[in-house]
Protein backbone atom coordinates (compact mmCIF):
# COMPACT_ATOMS: atom_id res chain seq x y z
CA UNK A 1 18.91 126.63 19.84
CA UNK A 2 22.77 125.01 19.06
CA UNK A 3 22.15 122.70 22.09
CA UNK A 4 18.21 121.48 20.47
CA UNK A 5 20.18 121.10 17.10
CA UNK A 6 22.88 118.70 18.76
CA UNK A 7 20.30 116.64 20.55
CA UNK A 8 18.18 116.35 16.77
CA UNK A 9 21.16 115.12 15.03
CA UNK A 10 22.13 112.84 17.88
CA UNK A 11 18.71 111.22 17.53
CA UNK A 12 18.73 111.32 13.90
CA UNK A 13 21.91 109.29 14.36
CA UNK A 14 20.86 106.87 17.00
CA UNK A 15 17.54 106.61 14.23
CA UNK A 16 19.65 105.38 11.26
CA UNK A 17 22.12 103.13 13.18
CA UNK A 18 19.36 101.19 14.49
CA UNK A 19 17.61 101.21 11.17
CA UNK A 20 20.51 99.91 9.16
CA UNK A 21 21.31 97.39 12.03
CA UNK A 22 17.86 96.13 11.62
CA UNK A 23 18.14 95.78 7.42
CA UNK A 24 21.38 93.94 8.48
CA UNK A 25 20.09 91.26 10.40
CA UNK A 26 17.20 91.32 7.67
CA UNK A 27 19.77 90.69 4.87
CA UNK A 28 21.61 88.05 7.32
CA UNK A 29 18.05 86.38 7.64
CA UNK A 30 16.70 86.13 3.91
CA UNK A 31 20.47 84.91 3.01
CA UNK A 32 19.96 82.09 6.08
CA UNK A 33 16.02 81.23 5.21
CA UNK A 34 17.32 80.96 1.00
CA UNK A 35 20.55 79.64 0.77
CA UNK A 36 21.65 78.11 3.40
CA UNK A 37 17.95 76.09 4.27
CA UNK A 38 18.10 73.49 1.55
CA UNK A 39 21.66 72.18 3.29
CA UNK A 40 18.97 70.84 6.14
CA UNK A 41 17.38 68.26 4.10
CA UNK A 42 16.53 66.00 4.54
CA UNK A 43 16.40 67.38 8.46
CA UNK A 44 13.49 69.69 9.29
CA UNK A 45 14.93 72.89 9.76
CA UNK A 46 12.70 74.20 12.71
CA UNK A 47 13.07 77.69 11.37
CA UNK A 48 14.95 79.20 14.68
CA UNK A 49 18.44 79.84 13.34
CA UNK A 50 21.03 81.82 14.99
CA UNK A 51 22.73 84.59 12.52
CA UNK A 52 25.53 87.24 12.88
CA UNK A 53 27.52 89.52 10.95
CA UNK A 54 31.05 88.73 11.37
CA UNK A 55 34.62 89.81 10.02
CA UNK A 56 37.94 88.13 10.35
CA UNK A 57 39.07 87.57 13.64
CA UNK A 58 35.42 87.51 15.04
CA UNK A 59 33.81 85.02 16.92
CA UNK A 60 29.94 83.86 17.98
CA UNK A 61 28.60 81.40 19.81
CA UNK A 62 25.20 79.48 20.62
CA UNK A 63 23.56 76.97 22.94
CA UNK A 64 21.98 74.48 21.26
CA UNK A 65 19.90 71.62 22.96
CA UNK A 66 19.57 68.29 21.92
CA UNK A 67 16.59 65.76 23.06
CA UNK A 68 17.10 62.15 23.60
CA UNK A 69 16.75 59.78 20.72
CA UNK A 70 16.16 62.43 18.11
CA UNK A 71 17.85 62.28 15.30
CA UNK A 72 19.85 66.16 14.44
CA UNK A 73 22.01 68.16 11.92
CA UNK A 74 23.65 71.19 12.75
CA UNK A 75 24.89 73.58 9.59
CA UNK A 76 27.12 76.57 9.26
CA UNK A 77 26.37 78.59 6.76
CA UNK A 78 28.43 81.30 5.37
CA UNK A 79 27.98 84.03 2.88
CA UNK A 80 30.83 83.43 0.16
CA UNK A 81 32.52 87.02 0.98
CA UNK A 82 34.22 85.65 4.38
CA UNK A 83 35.19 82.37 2.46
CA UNK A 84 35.41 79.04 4.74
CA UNK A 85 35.23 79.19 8.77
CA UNK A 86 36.32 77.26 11.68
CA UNK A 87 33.09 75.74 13.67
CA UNK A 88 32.85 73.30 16.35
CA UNK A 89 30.83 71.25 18.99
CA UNK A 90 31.69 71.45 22.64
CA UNK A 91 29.94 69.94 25.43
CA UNK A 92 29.87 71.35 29.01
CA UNK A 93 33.51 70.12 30.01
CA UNK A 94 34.90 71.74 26.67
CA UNK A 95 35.29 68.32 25.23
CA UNK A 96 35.28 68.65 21.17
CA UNK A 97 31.96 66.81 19.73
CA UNK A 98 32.63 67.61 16.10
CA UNK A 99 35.05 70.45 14.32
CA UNK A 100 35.30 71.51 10.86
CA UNK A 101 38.69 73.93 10.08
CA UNK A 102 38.32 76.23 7.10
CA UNK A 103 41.51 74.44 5.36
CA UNK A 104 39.20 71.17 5.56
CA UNK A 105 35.70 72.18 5.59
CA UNK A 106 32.93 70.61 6.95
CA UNK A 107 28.90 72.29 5.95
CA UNK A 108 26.93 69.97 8.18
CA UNK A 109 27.63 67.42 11.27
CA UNK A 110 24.40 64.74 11.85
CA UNK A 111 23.93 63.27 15.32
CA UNK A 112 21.75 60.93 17.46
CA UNK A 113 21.59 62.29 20.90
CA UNK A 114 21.58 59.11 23.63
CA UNK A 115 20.64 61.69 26.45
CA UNK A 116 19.07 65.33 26.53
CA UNK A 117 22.14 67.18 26.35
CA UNK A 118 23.51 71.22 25.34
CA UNK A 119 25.92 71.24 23.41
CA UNK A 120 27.60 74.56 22.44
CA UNK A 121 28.23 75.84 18.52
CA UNK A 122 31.75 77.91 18.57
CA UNK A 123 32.51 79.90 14.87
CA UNK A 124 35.14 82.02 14.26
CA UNK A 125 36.25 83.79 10.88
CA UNK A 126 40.29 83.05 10.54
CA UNK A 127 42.18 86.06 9.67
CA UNK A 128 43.96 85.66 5.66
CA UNK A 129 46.84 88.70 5.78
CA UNK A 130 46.75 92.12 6.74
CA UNK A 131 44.79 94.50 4.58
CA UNK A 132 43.00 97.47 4.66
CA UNK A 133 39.87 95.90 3.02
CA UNK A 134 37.60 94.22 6.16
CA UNK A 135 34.98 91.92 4.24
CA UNK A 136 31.48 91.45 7.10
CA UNK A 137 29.39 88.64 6.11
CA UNK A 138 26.47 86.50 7.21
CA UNK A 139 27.27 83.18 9.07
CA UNK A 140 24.43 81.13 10.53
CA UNK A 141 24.28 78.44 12.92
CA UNK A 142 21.44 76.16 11.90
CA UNK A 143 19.66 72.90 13.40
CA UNK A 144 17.48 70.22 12.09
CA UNK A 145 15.94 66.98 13.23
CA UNK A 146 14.30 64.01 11.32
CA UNK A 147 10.74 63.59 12.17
């Protein structure tokens, strides 16, 4: 019976990780979708954002592609808890495209692309002091074109 309890609470566990992973990204999403949207315009944001939680010291990253002749902004958006991030643009041989540093931040970078390319979007939270206090907030990696 002890060994049929263990394997309950395990799944129970397992059950309400998942869950509050899933309200997570939720929360990440609606804060994308309502506050960080109307920095697109006037860009059509194409509604496929990239979000993650992230804490100081963290770092994401996302391929984005980029069609010939179109016209593109890419924003970072972050939820006011982390404060300001580092974010760049690399292309395949590492070569910096555009960076913003959180000491001089940047919200948005526009571009023409003169050839299909990928270009990769680099974030990482910078780490302000030790202390025993570890803020998690939403950043999202956005893109937009003009029609």
């Amino acid at each position: 019976m002890s060994m049929l309890r263990s394997i309950a609470a395990n799944t129970l566990l397992t059950g309400t990780l998942l869950l509050m992973a899933t309200a997570t990204q939720a929360q990440c999403k609606a804060f994308a979708k309502n506050k960080c949207a109307p920095d697109m315009a006037p860009y059509k944001f194409n509604e496929n954002f990239n979000a993650a939680q992230l804490a100081p010291g963290d770092e994401a990253e996302v391929a984005l592609t980029f069609y010939s002749g179109q016209e593109y902004r890419v924003a970072v958006c972050v939820h006011p808890i982390l404060g300001e991030v580092n974010w760049k643009l690399v292309d395949d041989n590492n070569k910096i495209v555009f960076e913003s540093l959180a000491d001089e931040p940047k919200r948005f970078f526009d571009l023409k692309a003169a050839s299909t390319t990928q270009l990769r979007c680099v974030v990482w939270v910078p780490t302000k002091g030790k202390t025993d206090m570890v803020h998690v907030g939403c950043v999202a990696i956005m893109q937009g074109f003009k029609e």
